[in-house]
C-alpha atoms as a PDB file:
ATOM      1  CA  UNK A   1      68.573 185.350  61.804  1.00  0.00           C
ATOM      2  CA  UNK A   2      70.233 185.618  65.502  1.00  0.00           C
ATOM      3  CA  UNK A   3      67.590 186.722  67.950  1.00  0.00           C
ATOM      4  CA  UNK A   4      69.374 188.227  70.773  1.00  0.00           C
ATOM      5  CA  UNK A   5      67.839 189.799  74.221  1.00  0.00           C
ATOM      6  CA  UNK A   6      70.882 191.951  76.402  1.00  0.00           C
ATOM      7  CA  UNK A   7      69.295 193.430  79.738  1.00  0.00           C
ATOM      8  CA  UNK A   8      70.099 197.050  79.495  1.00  0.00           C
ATOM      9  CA  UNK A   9      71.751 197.288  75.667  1.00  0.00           C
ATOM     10  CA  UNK A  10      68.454 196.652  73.862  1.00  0.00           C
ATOM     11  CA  UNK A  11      65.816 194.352  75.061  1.00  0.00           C
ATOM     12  CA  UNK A  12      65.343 192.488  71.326  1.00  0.00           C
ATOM     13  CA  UNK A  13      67.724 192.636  68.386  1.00  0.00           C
ATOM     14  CA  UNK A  14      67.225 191.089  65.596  1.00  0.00           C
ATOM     15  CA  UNK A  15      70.473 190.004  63.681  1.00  0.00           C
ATOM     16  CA  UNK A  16      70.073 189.126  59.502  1.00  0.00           C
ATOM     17  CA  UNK A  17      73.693 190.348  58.613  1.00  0.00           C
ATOM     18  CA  UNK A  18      76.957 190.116  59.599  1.00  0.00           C
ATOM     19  CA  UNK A  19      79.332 192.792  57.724  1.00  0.00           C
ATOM     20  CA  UNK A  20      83.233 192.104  57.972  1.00  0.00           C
ATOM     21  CA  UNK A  21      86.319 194.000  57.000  1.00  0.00           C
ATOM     22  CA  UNK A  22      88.673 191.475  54.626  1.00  0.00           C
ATOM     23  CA  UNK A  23      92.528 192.513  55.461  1.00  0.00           C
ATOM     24  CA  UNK A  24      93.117 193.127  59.359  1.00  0.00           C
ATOM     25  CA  UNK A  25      90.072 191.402  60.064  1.00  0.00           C
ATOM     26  CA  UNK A  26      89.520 188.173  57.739  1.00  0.00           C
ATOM     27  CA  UNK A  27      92.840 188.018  56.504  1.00  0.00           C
ATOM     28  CA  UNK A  28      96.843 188.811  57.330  1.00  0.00           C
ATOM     29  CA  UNK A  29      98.817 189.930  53.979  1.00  0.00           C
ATOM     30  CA  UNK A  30      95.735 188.553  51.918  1.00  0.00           C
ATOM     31  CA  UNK A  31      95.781 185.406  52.888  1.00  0.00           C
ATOM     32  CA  UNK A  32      92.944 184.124  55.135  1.00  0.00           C
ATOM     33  CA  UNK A  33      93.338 182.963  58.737  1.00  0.00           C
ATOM     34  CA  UNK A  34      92.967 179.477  59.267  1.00  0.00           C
ATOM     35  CA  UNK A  35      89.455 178.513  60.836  1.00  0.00           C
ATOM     36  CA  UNK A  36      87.972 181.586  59.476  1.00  0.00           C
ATOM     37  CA  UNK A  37      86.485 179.279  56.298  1.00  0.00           C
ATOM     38  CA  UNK A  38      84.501 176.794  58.281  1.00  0.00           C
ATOM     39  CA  UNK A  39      83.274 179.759  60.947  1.00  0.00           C
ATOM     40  CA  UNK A  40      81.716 182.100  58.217  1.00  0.00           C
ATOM     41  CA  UNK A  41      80.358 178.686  56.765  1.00  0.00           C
ATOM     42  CA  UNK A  42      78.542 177.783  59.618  1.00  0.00           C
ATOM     43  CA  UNK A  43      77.304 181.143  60.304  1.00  0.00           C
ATOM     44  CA  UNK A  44      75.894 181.291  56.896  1.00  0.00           C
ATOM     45  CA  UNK A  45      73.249 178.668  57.763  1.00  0.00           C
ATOM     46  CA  UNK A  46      71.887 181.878  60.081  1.00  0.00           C
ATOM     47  CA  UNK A  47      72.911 185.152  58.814  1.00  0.00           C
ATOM     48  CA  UNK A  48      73.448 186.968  55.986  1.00  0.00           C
ATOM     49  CA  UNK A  49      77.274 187.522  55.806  1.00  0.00           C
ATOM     50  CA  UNK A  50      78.730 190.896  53.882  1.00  0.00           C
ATOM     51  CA  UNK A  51      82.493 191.195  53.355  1.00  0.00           C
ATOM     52  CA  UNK A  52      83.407 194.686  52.333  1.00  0.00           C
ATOM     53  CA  UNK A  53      87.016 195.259  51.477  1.00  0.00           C
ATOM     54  CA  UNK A  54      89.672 197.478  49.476  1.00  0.00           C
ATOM     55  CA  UNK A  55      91.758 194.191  48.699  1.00  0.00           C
ATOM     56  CA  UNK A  56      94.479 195.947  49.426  1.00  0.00           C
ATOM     57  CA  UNK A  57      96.632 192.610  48.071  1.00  0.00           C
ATOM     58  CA  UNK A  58      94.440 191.623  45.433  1.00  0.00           C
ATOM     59  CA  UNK A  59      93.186 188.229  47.082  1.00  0.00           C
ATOM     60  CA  UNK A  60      89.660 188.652  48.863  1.00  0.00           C
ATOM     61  CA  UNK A  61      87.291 186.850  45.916  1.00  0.00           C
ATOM     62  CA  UNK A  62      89.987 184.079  45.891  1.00  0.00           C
ATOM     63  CA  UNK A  63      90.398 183.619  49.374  1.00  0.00           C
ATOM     64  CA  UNK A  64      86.932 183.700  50.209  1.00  0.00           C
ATOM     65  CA  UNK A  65      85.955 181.175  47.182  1.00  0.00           C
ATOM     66  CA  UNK A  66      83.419 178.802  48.062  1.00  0.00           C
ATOM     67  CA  UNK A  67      82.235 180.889  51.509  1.00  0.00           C
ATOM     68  CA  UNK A  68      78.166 181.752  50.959  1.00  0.00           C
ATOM     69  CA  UNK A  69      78.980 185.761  51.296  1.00  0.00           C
ATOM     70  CA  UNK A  70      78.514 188.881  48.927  1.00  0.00           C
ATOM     71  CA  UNK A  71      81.999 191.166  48.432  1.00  0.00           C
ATOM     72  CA  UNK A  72      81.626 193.943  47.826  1.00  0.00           C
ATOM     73  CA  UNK A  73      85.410 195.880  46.499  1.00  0.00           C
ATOM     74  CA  UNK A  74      85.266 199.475  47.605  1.00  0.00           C
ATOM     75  CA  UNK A  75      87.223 201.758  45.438  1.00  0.00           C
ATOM     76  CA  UNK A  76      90.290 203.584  47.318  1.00  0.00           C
ATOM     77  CA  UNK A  77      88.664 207.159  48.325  1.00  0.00           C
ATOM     78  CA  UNK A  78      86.266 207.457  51.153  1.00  0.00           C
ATOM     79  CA  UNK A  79      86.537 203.284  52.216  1.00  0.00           C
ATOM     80  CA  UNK A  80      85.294 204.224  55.741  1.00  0.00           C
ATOM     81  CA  UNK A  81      81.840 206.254  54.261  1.00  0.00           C
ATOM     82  CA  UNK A  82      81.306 203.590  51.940  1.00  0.00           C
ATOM     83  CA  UNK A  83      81.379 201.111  54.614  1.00  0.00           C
ATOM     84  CA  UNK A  84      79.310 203.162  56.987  1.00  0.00           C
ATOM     85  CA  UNK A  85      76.573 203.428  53.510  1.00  0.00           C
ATOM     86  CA  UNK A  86      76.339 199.851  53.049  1.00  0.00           C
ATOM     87  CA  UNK A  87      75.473 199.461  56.846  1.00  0.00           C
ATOM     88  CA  UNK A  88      72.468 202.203  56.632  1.00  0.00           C
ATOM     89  CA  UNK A  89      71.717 200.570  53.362  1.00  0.00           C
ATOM     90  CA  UNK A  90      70.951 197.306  55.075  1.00  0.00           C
ATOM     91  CA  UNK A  91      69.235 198.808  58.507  1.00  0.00           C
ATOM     92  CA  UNK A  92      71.820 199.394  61.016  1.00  0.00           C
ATOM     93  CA  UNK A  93      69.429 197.873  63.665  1.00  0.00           C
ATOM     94  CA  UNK A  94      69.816 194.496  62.065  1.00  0.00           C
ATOM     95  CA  UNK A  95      73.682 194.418  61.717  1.00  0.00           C
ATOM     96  CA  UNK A  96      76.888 193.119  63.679  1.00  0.00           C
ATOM     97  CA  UNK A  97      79.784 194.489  62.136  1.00  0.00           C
ATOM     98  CA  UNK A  98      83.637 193.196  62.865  1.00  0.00           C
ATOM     99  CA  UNK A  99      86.737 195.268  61.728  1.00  0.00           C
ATOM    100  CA  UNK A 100      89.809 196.294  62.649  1.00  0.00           C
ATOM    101  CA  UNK A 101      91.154 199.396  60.511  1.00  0.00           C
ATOM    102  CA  UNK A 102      90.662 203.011  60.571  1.00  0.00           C
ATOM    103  CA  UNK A 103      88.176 202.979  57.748  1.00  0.00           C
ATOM    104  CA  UNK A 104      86.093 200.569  59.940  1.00  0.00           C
ATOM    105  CA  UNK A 105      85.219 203.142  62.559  1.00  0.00           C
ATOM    106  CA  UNK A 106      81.805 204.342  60.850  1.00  0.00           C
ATOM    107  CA  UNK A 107      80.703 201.140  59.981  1.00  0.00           C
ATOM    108  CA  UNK A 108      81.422 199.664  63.784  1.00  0.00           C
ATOM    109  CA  UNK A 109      79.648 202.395  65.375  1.00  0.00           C
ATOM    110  CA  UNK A 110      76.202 202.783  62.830  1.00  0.00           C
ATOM    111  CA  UNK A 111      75.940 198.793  63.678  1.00  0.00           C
ATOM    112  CA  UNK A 112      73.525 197.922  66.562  1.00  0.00           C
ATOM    113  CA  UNK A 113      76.925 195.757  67.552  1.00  0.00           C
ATOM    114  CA  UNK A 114      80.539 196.791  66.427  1.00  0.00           C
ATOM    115  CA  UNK A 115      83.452 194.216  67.038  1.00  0.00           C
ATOM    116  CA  UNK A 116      86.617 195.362  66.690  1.00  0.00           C
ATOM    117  CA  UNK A 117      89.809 192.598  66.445  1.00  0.00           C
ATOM    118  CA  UNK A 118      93.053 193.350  67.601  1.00  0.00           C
ATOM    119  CA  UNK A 119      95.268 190.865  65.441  1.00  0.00           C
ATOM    120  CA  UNK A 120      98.756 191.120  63.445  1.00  0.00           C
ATOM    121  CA  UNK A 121      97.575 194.177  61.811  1.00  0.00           C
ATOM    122  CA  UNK A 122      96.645 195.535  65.371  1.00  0.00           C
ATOM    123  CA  UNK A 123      93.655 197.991  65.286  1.00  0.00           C
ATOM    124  CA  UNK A 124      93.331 201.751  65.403  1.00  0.00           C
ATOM    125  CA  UNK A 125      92.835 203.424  68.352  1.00  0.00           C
ATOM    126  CA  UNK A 126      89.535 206.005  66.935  1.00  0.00           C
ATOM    127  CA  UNK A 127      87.860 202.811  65.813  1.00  0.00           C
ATOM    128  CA  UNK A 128      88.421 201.519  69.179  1.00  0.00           C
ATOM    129  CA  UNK A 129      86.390 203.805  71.055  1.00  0.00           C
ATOM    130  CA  UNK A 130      83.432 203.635  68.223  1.00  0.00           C
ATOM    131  CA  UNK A 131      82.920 199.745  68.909  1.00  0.00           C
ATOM    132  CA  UNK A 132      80.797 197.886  71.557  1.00  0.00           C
ATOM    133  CA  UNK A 133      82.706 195.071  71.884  1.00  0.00           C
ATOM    134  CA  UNK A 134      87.134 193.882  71.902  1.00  0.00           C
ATOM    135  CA  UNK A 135      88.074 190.672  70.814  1.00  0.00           C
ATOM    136  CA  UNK A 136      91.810 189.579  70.535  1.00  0.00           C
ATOM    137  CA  UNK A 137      91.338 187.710  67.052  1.00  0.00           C
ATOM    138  CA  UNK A 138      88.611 186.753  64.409  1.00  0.00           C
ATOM    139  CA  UNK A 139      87.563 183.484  65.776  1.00  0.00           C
ATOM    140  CA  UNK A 140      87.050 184.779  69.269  1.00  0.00           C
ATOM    141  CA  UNK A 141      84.425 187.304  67.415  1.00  0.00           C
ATOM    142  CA  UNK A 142      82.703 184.723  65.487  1.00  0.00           C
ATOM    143  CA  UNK A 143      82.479 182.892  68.504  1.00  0.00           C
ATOM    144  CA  UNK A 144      80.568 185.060  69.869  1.00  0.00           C
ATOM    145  CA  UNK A 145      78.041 185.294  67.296  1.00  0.00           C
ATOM    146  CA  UNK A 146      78.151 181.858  66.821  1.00  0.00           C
ATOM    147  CA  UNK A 147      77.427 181.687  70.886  1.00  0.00           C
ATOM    148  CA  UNK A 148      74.802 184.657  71.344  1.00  0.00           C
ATOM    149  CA  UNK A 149      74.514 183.950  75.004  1.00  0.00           C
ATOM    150  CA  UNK A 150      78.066 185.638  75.113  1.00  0.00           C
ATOM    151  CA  UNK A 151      76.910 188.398  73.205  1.00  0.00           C
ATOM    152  CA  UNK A 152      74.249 189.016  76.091  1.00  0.00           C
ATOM    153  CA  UNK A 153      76.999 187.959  79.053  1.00  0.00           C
ATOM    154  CA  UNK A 154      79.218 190.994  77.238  1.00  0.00           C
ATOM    155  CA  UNK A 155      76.914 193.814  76.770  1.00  0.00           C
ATOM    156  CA  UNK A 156      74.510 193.867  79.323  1.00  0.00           C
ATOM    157  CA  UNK A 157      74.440 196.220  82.157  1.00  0.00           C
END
């Protein structure tokens, strides 16, 4: 659990889960980024860590082998409601959320904190405006979490 306190945002958060989007977020083409392995590792010590994808190529429960996470495949109708249901499933005031895609824009804003990564994929524009927070890659992101004294530097008023 990350315990976070940001002057103006909320006063005291409570983070158990971390819920990521796998291709555009995780991984380019399927394959994941390099440093992303030992970053969800260590985060795992901390936080519950919730990877909900499409697997658009097929890879995600190979490529994430080995990382202490729960995948969940979505099927290909209504990715972004599913996404948004396993947030409010888990209480939305206990979740960060990272994501870059279209179908991320419900999850992103029901989170307490939405991340959204602009990478090789890029990142649509209407998820954009439903996050709290723009990183340039993934490890930036986890960085942050993995830092939450950033998290508080970022969002506080």
């Amino acid at each position: 659990m990350l315990k976070l306190s940001i002057p103006g945002f909320k006063d005291k958060i409570l983070i158990y889960h971390l819920v990521l989007d796998f291709n555009g977020t995780l991984a380019i083409d399927g394959k994941l980024i390099k440093g992303v392995r030992k970053a969800l590792t260590a985060l795992s010590k901390n936080i519950n860590i919730h990877i909900l994808t499409g697997d658009t190529h097929g890879t995600a429960k190979e490529e994430l082998m080995g990382i202490p996470c729960k995948i969940e495949l979505l099927s290909k109708k209504n990715q972004a409601e599913q996404k948004e249901k396993h947030i409010r499933k888990l209480d939305p005031s206990t979740v960060i959320s990272i994501g870059n895609g279209r179908n991320d824009k419900l999850m992103l804003k029901a989170s307490i904190i939405g991340i959204i990564v602009i990478q090789g994929e890029g990142a649509s524009a209407e998820t954009l405006m439903s996050s709290n927070i723009v990183c340039r890659d993934i490890l930036s992101a986890l960085d942050l979490i993995s830092n939450p004294s950033r998290l508080t530097a970022t969002l506080r008023t």
